[in-house]
Protein backbone atom coordinates (compact mmCIF):
# COMPACT_ATOMS: atom_id res chain seq x y z
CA UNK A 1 162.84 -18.63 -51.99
CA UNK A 2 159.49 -19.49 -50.37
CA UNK A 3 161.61 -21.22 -47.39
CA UNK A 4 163.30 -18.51 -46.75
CA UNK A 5 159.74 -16.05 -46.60
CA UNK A 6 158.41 -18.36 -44.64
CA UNK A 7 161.76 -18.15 -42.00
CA UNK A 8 161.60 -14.41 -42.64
CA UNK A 9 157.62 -14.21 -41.47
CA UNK A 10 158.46 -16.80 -38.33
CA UNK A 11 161.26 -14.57 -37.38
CA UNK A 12 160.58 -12.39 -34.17
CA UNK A 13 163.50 -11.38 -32.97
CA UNK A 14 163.56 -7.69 -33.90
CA UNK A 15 160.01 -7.28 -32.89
CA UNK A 16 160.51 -6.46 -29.03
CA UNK A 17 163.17 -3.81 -30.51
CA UNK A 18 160.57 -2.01 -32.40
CA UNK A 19 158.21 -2.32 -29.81
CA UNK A 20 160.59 -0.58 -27.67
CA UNK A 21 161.20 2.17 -30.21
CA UNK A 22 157.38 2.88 -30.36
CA UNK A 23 157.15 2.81 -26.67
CA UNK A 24 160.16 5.34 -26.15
CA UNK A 25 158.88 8.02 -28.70
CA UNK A 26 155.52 8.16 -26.96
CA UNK A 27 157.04 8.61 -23.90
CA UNK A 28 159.26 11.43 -25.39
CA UNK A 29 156.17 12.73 -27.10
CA UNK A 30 154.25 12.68 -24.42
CA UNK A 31 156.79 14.18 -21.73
CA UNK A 32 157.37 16.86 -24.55
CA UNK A 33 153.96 17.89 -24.34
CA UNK A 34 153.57 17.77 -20.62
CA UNK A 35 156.26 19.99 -20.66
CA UNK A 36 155.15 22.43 -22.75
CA UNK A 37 151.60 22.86 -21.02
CA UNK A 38 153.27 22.86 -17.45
CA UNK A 39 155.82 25.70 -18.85
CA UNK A 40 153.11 28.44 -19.01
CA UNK A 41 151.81 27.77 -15.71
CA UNK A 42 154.96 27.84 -13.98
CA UNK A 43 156.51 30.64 -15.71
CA UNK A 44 152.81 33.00 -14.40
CA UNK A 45 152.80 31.76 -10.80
CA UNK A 46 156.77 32.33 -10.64
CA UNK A 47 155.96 36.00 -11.99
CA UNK A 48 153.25 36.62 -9.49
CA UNK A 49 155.12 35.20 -6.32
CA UNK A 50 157.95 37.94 -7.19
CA UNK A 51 155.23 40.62 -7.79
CA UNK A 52 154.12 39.59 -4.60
CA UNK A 53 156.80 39.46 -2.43
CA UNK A 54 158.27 42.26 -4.00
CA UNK A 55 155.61 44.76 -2.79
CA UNK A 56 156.06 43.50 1.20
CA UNK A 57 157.70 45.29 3.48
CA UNK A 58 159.71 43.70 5.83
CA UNK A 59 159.79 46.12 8.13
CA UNK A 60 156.08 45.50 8.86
């Protein structure tokens, strides 16, 4: 039994996996976020270029 904790501690093969895992949920996380703060924004200035353009007159 002690071989085998000793094997079991030694053992890295499924490290880089869960390395990976950690690495892709903060880059989920993180592109979640940026999302969310950039959708605000957006959504204004989009409003206020149609206010805008919707007052010209092309005729002008």
């Amino acid at each position: 039994m002690i071989k085998f904790i000793k094997n079991f501690r030694k053992d890295e093969a499924g490290a880089v996996t869960v390395d990976w895992v950690v690495l892709t949920a903060a880059v989920v996380g993180l592109s979640a976020a940026a999302y969310t703060a950039i959708e605000g924004g957006a959504t204004t200035l989009t409003g206020n270029v149609q206010t805008y353009m919707g007052n010209q007159d092309p005729s002008k």
